[in-house]
Protein backbone atom coordinates (compact mmCIF):
# COMPACT_ATOMS: atom_id res chain seq x y z
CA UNK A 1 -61.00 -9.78 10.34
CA UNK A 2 -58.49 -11.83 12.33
CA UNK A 3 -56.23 -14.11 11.51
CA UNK A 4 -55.24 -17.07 14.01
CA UNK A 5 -51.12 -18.36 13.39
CA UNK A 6 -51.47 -21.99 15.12
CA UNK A 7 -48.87 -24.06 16.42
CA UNK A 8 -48.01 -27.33 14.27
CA UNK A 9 -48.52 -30.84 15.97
CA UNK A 10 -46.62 -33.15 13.30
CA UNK A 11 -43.77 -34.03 15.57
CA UNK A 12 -41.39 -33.92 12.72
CA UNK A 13 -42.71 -30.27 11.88
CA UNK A 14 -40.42 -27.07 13.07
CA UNK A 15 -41.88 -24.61 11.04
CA UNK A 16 -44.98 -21.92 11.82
CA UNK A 17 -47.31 -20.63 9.52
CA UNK A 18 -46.01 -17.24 9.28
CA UNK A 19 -42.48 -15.26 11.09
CA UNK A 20 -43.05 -12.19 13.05
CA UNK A 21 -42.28 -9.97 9.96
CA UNK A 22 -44.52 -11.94 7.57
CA UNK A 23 -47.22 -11.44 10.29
CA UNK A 24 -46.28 -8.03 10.27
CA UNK A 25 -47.40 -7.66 6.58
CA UNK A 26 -50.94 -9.16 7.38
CA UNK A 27 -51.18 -6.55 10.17
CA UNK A 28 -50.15 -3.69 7.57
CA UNK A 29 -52.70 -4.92 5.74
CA UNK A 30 -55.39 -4.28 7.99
CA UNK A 31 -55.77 -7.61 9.93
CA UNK A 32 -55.88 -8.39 13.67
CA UNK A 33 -53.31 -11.27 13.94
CA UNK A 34 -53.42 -13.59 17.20
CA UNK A 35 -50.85 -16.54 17.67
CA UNK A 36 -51.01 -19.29 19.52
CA UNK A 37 -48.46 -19.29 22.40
CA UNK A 38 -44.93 -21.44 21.19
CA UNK A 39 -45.95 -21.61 17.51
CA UNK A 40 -42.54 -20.35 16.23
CA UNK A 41 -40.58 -21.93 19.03
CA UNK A 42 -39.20 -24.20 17.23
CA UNK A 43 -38.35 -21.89 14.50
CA UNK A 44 -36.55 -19.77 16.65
CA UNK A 45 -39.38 -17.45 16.58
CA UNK A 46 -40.39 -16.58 20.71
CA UNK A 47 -43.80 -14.67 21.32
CA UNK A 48 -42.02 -11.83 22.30
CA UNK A 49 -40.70 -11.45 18.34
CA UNK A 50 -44.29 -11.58 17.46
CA UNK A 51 -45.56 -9.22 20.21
CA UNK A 52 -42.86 -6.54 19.60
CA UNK A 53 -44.41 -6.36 15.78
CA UNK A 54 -48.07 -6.01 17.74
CA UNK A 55 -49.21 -9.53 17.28
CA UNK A 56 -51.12 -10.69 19.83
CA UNK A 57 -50.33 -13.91 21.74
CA UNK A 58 -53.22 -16.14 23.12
CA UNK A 59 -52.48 -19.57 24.98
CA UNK A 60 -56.24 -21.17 24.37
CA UNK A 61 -55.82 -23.37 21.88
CA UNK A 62 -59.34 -23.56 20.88
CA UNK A 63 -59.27 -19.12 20.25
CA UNK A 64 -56.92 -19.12 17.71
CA UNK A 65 -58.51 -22.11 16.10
CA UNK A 66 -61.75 -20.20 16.61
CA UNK A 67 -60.37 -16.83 14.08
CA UNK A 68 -61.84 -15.46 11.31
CA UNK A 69 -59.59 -17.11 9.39
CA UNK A 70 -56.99 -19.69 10.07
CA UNK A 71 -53.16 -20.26 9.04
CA UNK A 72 -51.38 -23.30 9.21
CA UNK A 73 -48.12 -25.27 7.10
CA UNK A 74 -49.13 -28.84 7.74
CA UNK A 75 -52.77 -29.92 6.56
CA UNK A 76 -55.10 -30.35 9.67
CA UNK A 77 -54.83 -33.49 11.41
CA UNK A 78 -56.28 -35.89 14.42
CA UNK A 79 -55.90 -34.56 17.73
CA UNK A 80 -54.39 -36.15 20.79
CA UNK A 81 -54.48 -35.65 24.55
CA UNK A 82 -56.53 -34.29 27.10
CA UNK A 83 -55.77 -30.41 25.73
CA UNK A 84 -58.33 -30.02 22.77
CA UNK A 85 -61.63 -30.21 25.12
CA UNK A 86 -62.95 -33.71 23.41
CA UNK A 87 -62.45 -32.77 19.99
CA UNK A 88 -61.11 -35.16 17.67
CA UNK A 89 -59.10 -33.52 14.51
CA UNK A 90 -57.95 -30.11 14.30
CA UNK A 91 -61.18 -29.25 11.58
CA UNK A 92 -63.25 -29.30 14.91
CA UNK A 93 -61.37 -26.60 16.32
CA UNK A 94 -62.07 -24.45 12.93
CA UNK A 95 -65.12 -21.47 13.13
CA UNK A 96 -68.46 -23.16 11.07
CA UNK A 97 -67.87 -20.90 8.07
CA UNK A 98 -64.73 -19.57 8.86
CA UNK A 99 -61.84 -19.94 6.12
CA UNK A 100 -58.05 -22.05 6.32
CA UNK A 101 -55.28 -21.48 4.41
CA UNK A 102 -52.48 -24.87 4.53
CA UNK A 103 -50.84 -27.27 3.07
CA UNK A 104 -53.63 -29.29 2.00
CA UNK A 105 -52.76 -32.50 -0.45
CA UNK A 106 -56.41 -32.86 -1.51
CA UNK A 107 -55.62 -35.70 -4.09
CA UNK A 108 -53.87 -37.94 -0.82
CA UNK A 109 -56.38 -36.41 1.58
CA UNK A 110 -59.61 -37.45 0.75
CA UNK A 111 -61.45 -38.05 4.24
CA UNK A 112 -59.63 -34.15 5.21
CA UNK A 113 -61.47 -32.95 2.07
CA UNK A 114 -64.70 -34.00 3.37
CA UNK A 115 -64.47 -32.98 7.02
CA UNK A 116 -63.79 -29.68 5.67
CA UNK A 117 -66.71 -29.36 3.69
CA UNK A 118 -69.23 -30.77 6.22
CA UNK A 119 -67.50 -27.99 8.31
CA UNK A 120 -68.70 -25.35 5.68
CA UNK A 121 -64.83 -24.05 5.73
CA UNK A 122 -63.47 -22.09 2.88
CA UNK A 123 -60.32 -23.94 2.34
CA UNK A 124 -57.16 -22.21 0.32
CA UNK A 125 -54.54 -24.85 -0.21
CA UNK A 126 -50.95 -23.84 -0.48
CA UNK A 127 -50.21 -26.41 -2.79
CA UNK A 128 -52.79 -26.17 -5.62
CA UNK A 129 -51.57 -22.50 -6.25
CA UNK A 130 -51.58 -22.51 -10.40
CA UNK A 131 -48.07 -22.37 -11.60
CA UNK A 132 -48.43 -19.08 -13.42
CA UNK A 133 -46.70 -16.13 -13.67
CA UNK A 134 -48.63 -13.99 -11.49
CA UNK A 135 -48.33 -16.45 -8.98
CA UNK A 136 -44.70 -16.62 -8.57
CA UNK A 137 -44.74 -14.93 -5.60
CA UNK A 138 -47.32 -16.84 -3.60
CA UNK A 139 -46.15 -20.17 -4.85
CA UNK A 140 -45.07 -21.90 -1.66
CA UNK A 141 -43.79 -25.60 -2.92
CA UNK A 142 -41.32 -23.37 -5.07
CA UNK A 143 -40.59 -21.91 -1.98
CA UNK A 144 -40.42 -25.14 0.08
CA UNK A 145 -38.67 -26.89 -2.83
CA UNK A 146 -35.91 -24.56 -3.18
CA UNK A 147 -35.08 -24.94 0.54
CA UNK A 148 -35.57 -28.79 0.15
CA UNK A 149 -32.93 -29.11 -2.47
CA UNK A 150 -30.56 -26.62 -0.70
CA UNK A 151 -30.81 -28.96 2.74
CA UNK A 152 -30.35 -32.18 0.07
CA UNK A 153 -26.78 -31.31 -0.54
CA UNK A 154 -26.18 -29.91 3.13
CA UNK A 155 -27.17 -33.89 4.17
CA UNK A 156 -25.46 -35.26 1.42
CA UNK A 157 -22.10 -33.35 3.00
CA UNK A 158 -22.91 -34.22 6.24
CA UNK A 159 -22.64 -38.59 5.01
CA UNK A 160 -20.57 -37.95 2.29
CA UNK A 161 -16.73 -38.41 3.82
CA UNK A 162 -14.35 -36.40 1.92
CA UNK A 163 -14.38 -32.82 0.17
CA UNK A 164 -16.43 -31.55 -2.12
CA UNK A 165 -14.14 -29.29 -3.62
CA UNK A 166 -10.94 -30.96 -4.61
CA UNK A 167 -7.71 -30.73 -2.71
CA UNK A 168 -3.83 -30.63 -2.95
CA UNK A 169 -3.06 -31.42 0.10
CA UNK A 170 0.61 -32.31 1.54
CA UNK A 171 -0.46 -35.75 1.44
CA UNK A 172 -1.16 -35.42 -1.88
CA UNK A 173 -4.67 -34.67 -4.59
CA UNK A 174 -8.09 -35.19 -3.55
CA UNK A 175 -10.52 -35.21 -6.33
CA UNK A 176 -14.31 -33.01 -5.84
CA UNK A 177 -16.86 -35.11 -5.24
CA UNK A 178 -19.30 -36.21 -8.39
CA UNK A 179 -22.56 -35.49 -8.07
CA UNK A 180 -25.75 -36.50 -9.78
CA UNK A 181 -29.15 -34.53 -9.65
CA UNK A 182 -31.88 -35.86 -10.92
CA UNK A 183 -34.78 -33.20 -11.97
CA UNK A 184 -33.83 -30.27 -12.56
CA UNK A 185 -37.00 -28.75 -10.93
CA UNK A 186 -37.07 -25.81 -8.06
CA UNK A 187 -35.31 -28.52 -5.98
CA UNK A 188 -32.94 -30.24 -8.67
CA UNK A 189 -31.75 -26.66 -9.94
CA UNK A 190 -31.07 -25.56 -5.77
CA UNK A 191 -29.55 -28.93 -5.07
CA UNK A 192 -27.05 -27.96 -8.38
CA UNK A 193 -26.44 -24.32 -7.36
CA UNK A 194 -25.49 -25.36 -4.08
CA UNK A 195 -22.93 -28.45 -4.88
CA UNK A 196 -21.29 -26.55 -7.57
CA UNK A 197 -21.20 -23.61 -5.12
CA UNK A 198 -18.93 -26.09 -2.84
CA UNK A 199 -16.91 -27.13 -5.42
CA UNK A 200 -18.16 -30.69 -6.71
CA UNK A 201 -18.84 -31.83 -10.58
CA UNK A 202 -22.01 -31.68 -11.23
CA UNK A 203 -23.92 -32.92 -13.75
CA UNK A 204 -28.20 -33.26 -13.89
CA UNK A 205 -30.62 -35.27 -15.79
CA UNK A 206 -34.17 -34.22 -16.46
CA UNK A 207 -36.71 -35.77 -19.22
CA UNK A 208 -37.45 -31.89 -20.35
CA UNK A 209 -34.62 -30.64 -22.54
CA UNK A 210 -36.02 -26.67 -21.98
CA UNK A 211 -34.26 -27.09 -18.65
CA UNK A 212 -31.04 -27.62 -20.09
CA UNK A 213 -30.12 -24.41 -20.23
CA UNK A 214 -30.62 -23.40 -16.81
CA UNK A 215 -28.80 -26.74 -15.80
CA UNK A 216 -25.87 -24.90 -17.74
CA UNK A 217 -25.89 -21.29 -16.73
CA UNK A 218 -25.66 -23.06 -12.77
CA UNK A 219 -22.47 -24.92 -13.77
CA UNK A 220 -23.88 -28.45 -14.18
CA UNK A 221 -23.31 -31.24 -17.31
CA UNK A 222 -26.86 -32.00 -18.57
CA UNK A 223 -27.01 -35.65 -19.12
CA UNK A 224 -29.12 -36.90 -22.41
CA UNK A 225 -30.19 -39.39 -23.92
CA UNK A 226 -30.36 -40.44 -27.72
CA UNK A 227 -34.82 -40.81 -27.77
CA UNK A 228 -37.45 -38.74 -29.30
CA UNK A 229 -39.54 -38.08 -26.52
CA UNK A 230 -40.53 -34.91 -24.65
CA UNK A 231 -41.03 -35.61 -20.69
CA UNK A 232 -42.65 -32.15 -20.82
CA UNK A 233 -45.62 -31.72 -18.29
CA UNK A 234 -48.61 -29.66 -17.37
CA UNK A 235 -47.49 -26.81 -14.68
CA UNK A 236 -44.35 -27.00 -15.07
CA UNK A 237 -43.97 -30.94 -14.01
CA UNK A 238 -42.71 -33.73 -15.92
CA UNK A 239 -44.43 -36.12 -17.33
CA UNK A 240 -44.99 -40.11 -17.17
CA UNK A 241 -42.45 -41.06 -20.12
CA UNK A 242 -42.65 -44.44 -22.01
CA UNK A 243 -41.40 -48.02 -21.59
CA UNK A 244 -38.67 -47.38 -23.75
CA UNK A 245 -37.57 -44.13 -22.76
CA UNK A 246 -37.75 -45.22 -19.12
CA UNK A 247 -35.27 -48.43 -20.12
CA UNK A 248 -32.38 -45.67 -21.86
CA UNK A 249 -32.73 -43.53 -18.59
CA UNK A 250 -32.01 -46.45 -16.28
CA UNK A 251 -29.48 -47.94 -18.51
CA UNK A 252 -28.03 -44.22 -18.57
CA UNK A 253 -28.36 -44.05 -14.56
CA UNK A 254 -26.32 -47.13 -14.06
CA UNK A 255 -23.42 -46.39 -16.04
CA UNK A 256 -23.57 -43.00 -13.85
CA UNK A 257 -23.91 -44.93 -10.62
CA UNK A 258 -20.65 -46.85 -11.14
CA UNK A 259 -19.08 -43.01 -11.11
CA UNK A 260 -20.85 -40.39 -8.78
CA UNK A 261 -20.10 -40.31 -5.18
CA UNK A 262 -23.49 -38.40 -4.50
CA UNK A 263 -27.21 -39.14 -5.85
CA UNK A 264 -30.18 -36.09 -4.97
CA UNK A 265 -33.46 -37.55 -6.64
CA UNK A 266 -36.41 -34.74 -7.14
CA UNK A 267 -38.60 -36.34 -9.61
CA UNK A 268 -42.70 -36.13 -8.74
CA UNK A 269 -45.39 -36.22 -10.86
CA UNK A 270 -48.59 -34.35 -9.35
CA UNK A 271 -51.30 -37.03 -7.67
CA UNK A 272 -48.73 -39.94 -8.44
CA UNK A 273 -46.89 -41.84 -6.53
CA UNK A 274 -42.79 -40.83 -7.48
CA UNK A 275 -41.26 -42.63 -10.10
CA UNK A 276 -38.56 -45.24 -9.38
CA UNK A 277 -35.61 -43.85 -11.13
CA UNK A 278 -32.61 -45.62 -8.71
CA UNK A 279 -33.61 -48.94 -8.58
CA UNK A 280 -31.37 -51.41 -6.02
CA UNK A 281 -29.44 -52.48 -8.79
CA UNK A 282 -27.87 -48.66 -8.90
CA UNK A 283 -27.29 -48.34 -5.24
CA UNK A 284 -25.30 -51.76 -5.10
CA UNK A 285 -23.41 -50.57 -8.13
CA UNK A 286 -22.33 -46.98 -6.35
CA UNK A 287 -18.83 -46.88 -4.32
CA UNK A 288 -18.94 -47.71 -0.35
CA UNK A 289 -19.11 -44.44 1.06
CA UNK A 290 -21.75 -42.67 -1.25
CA UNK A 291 -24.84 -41.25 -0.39
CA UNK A 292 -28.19 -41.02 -1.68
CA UNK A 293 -30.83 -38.09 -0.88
CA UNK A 294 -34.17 -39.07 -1.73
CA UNK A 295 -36.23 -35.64 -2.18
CA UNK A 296 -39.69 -37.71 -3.50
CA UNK A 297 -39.03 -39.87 0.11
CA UNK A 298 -42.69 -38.86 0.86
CA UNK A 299 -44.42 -40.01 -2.17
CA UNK A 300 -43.22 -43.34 -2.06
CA UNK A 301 -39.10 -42.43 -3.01
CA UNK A 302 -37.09 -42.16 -6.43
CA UNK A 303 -35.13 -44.55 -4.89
CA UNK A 304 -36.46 -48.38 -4.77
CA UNK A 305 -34.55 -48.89 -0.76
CA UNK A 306 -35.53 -45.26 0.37
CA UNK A 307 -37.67 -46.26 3.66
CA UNK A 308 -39.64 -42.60 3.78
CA UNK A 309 -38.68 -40.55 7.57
CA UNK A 310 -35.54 -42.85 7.81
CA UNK A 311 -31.60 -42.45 6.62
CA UNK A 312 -30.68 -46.53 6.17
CA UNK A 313 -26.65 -47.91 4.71
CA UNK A 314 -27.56 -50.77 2.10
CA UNK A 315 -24.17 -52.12 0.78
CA UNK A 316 -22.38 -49.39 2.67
CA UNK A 317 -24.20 -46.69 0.47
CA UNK A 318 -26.08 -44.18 2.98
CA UNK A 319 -30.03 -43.40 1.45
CA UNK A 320 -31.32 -40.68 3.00
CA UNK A 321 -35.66 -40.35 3.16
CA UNK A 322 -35.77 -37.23 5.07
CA UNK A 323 -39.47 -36.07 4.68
CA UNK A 324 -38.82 -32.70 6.45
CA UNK A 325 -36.02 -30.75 4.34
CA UNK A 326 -37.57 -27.53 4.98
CA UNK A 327 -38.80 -28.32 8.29
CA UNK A 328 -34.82 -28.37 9.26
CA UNK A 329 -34.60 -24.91 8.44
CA UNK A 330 -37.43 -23.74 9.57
CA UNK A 331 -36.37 -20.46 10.15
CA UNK A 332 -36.19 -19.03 6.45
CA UNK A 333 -38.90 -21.69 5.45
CA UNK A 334 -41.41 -19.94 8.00
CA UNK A 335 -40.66 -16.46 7.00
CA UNK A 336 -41.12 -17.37 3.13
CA UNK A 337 -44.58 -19.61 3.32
CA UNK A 338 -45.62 -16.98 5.59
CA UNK A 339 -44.62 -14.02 2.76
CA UNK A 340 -46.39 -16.74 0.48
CA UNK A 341 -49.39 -16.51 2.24
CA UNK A 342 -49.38 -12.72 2.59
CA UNK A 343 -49.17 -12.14 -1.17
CA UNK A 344 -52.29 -14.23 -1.66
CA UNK A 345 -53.96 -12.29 1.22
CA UNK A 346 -52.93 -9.03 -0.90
CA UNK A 347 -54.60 -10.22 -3.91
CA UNK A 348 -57.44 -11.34 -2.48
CA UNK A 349 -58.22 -7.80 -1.01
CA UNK A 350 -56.85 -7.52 2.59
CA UNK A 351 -58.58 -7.26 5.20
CA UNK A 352 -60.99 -4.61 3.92
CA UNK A 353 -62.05 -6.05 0.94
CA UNK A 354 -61.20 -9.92 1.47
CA UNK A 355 -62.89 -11.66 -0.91
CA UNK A 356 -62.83 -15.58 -2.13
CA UNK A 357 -63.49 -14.68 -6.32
CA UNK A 358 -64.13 -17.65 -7.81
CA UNK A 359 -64.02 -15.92 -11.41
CA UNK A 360 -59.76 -15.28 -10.05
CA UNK A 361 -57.79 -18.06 -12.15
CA UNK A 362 -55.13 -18.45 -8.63
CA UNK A 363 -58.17 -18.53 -6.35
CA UNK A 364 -60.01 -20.91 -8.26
CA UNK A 365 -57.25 -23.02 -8.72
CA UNK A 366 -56.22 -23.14 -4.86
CA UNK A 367 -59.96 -23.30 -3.78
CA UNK A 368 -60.43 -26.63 -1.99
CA UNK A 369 -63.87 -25.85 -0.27
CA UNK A 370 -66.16 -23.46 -0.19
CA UNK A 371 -69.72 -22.79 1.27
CA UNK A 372 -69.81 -26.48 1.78
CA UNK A 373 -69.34 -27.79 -1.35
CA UNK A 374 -65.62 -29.23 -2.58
CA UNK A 375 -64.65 -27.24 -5.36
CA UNK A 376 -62.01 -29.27 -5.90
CA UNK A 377 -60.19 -30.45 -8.69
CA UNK A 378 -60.96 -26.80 -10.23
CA UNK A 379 -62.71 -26.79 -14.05
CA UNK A 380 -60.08 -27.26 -16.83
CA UNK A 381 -59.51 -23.87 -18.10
CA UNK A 382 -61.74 -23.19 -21.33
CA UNK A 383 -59.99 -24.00 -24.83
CA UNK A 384 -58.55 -21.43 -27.19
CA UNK A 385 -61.07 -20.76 -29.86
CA UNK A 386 -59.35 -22.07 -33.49
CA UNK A 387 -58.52 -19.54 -35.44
């Protein structure tokens, strides 16, 4: 069975579906791996990397596309230029029953969904991986989020101008920057690990009080509020909170915007658009200087000026929409959706005994097509019997 490693068109995307050592591990497990020539380029990834581990490297487009089986980050998109021999979206490049594993969005991506299954593709999407415990270690937007909220306060520094540790300098004290993360998420709880780890006050907000703890142990405040309401989710998200739970949080966020030098919003709720949780209000009320990173920039922003791709100054605040956090390290983010992918590859039975089994709660849940029917959204799982 082969396995085709194509190169990414989004031109904000760096990152390749697999490094050489995560290819590696499909080869040890007993599948013939072809990449397209300059897929990990930009990840600092050259063919020869690939080819030293016995991967081979093909520069036809259309025979990678054209493997058993297909591995991508981005989901599948329109094609353009004279390269891609008349065909118009990347699901015409993909083998009539052959099988894709990507990124795929399928609650945003309608018209993708159905291209796929008029293709007859078996699609696996990255994304819809059930947040269980045995699937820990194929969950890639863990992955991708922990990398996202890492890069969040790596931006942040790089806008943000003074120390984030505090200083006695011969000139005298500088104080540590203040920091405010909101969800405390993959992403939120990275973002805090990584401020406190440079020396700032931290302190984090999230509508589930379970997380508290964890806030803690990484150094942070946890911010509450006086209202009894749980914000707790299904799979491990939070959930849409009432009017007047929503009014104490943004009466709670202003205060804290007259005080933080640094906002990092992560709040999404699944097959919504994000919450506005930093209105305009909040970003003329922060200090000249401060900087706001908008994690949810590509499902419409946290933040109510966040204009999604761009980093904009309103009121001499800088609001940062990056929509490719781990796209700028691409490096670490290729190797780990790549080791992502090669877990699920594992349970599903290598190479040898790959099989899509529908009756597998992680397959189910992360089947998207199959035999040319859309399987998805997958069949709520079946209620506990009472006792």
């Amino acid at each position: 069975m082969r396995i085709g490693i194509v190169r990414e068109i989004h031109p904000e995307e760096r990152r390749v579906a697999a490094s050489p050592g995560a290819a590696k591990r499909l080869i040890d497990q007993g599948f013939e791996v072809v990449l397209e020539s300059g897929a990990g380029d930009k990840a600092s990834y050259p063919d020869s990397a690939y080819e030293e581990l016995g991967v081979a490297v093909e520069t036809d487009t259309a025979k990678v596309w054209s493997s058993d089986l297909v591995i991508k980050v981005r989901p599948p998109a329109e094609l353009v230029g004279p390269a891609y021999r008349n065909s118009e979206h990347e699901v015409d490049l993909l083998k009539e029953g052959g099988s894709l594993i990507s990124f795929i969005f399928p609650a945003q991506n309608g018209e993708l969904v159905e291209r796929l299954t008029e293709k007859g593709v078996t699609t696996l999407a990255m994304d819809c991986v059930p947040r269980i415990s045995r699937a820990q270690k194929l969950d890639a937007l863990s992955s991708m989020a922990n990398i996202a909220g890492y890069r969040a306060v790596v931006e942040a520094a790089q806008d943000f101008g003074s120390f984030f540790t505090g200083q006695f300098t011969a000139a005298g004290k500088v104080p540590p920057a203040k920091v405010l993360v909101i969800g405390a998420g993959v992403a939120g709880l990275a973002a805090i690990a990584a401020a406190k780890g440079l020396g700032a006050i931290v302190r984090a907000f999230d509508t589930r009080a379970a997380v508290k703890d964890q806030v803690k142990s990484l150094g942070g405040e946890f911010l509450e509020i006086q209202f009894d309401e749980s914000g707790e989710g299904g799979g491990g998200y939070a959930k849409v909170m009432s009017k007047e739970f929503i009014e104490a949080e943004m009466a709670l966020f202003y205060e804290q915007a007259k005080e933080v030098d640094i906002v990092i919003t992560t709040a999404l709720i699944p097959g919504k658009r994000a919450p506005t949780l930093w209105p305009e209000r909040h970003v003329k009320a922060m200090k000249p200087g401060s900087v706001v990173v908008d994690l949810a920039a590509e499902q419409g922003g946290n933040c109510a000026v966040t204009e999604p791709g761009k980093k904009v100054v309103v009121g001499g605040v800088t609001v940062i929409g990056y929509r490719d956090l781990p796209s700028r390290m691409a490096n670490v983010a290729s190797d780990l959706y790549g080791t992502n992918i090669a877990h699920l590859l594992d349970d599903m039975g290598k190479a040898e005994g790959f099989k899509v089994d529908t009756d597998d709660e992680v397959v189910r849940g992360s089947l998207v097509t199959h035999e040319g029917e859309t399987t998805w959204p997958p069949p709520p799982p079946p209620k506990p019997k009472p006792k």
